[in-house]
N, C-alpha and C. Protein backbone atom coordinates (compact mmCIF):
# COMPACT_ATOMS: atom_id res chain seq x y z
N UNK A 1 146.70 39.67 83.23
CA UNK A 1 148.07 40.12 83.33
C UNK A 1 148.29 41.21 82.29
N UNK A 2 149.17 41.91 82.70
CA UNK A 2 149.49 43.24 81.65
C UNK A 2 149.95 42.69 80.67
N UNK A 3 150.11 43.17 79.19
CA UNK A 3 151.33 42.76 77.95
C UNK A 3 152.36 42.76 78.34
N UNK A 4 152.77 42.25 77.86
CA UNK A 4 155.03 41.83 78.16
C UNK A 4 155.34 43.04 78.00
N UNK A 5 155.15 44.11 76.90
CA UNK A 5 155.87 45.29 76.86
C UNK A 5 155.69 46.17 78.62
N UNK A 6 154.92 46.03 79.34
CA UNK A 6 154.70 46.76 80.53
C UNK A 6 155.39 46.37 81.54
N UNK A 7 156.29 44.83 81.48
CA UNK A 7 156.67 44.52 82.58
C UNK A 7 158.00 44.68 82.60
N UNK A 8 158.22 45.14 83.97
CA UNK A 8 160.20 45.51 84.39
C UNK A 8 160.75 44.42 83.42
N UNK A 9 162.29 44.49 82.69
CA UNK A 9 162.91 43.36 82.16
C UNK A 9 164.10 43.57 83.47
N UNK A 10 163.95 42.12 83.33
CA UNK A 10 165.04 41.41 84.53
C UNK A 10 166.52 40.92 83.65
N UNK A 11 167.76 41.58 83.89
CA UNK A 11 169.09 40.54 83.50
C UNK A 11 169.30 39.55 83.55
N UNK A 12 169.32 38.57 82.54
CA UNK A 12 169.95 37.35 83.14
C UNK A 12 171.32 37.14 82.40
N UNK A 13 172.40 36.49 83.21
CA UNK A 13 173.58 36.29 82.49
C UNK A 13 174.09 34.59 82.85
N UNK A 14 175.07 34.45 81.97
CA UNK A 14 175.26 33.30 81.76
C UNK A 14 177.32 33.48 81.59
N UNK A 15 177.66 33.34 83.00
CA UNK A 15 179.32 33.24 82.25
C UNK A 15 179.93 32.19 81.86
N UNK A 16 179.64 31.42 81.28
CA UNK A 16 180.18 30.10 80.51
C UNK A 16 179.97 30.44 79.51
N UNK A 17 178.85 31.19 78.81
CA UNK A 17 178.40 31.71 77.54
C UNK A 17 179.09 32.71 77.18
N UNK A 18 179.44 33.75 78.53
CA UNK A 18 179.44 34.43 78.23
C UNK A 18 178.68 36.04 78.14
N UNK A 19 177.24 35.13 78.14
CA UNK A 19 176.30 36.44 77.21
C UNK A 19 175.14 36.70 78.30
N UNK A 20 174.43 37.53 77.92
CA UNK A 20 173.71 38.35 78.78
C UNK A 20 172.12 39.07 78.37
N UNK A 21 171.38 38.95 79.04
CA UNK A 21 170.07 39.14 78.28
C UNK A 21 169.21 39.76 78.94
N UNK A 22 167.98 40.73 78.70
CA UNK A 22 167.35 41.61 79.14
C UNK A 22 165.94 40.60 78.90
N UNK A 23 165.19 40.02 79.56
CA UNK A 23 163.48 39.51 79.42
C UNK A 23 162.71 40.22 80.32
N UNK A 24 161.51 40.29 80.28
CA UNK A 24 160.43 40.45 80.91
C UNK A 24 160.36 40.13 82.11
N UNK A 25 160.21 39.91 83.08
CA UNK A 25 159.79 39.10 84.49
C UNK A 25 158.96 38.18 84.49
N UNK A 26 157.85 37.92 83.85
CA UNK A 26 157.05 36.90 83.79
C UNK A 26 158.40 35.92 82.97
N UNK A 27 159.13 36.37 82.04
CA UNK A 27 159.87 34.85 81.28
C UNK A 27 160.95 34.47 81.70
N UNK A 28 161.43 35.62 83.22
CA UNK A 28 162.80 34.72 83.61
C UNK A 28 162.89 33.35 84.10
N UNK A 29 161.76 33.06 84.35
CA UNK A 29 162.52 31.58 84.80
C UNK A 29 162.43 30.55 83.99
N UNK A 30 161.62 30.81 82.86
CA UNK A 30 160.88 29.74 82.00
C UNK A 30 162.75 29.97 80.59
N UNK A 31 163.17 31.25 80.98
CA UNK A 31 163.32 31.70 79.85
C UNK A 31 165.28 30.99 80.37
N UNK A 32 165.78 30.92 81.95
CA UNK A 32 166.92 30.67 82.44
C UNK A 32 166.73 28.97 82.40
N UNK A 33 165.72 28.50 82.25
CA UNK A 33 165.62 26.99 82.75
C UNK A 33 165.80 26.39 80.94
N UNK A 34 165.31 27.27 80.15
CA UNK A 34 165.61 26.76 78.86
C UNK A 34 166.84 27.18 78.12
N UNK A 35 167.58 27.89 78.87
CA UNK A 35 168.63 28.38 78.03
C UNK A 35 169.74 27.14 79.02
N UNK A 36 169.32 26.96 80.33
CA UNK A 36 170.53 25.78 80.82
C UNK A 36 170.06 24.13 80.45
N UNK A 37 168.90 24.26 79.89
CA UNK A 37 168.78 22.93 79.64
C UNK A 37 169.54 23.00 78.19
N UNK A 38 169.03 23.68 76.93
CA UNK A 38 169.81 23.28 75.60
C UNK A 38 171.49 23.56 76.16
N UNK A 39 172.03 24.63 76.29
CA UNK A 39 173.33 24.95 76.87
C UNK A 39 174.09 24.05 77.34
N UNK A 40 173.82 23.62 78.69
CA UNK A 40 174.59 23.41 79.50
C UNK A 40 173.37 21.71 80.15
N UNK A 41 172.87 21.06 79.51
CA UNK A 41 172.80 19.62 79.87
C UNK A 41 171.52 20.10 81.14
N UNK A 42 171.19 20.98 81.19
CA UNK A 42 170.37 21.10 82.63
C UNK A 42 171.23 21.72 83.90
N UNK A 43 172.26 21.94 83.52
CA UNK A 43 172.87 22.34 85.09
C UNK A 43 172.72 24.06 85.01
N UNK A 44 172.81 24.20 86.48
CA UNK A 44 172.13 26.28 86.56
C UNK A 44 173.33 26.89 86.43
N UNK A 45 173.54 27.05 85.29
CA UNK A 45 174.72 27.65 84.83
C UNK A 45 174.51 29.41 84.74
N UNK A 46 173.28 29.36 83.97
CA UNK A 46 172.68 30.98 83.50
C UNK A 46 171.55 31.32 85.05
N UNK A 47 171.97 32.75 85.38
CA UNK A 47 170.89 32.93 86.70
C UNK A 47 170.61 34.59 86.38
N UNK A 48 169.95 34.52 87.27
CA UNK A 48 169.44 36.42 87.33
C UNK A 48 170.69 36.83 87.58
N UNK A 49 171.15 38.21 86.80
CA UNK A 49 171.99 39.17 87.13
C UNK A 49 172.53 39.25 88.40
N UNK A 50 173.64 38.70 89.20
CA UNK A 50 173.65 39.08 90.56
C UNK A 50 173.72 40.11 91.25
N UNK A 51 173.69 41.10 90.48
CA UNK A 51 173.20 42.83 90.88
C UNK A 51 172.20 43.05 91.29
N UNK A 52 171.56 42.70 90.42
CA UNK A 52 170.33 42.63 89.87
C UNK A 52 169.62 42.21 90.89
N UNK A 53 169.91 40.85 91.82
CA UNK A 53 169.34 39.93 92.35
C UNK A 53 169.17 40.30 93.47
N UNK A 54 170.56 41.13 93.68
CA UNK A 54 170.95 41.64 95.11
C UNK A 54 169.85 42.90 95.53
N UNK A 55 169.65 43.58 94.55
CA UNK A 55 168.66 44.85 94.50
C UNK A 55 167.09 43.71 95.09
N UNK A 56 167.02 43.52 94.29
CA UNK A 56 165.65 42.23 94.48
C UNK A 56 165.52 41.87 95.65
N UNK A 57 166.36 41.41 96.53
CA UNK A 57 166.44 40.99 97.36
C UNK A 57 166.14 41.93 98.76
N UNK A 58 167.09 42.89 98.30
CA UNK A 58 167.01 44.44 99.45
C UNK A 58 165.80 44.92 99.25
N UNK A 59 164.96 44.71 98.21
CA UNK A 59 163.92 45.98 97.90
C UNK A 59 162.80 44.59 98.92
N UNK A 60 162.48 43.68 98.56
CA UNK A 60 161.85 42.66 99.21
C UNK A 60 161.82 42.65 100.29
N UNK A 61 163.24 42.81 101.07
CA UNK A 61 163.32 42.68 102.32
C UNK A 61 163.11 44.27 103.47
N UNK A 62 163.13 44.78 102.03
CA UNK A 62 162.56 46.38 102.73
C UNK A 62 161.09 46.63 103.09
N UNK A 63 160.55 46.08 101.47
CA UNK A 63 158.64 45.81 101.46
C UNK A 63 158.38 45.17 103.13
N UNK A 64 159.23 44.06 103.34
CA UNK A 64 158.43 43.05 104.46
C UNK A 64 159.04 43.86 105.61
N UNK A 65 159.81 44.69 105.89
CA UNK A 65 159.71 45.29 107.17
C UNK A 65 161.34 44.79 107.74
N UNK A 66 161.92 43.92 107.03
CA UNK A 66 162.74 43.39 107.64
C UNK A 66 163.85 43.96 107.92
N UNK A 67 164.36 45.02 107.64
CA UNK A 67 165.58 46.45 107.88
C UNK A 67 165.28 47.19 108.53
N UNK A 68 163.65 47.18 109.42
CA UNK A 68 163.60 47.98 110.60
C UNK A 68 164.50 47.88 111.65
């Protein structure tokens, strides 16, 4: 795998917190599952950017052909 410095950073935000954070892609999920477990008891409070997510989603569904 490449170093962390090479990989896209993904948004994640959290509005109960408040706050908002720029990681790597390899640590979003390791990095959203530990910020709602100390936080918030385990519940998915903090998620990917929903901008963010939405782009993700379109660019994915563009790769697989599916907007032909």
């Amino acid at each position: 795998m490449a170093p962390t410095e090479d990989m896209p950073e993904i948004t994640i935000t959290c509005t109960v917190c408040g706050t908002e954070t720029d990681v790597p892609f390899p640590e979003v999920e390791e990095t959203i599952e530990r910020h709602n477990d100390r936080r918030h008891d385990g519940e998915p409070v903090a998620e990917i950017d929903p901008a963010v997510k939405s782009r993700l989603q379109d660019l994915l569904a563009e790769e697989m052909g599916l907007l032909d």
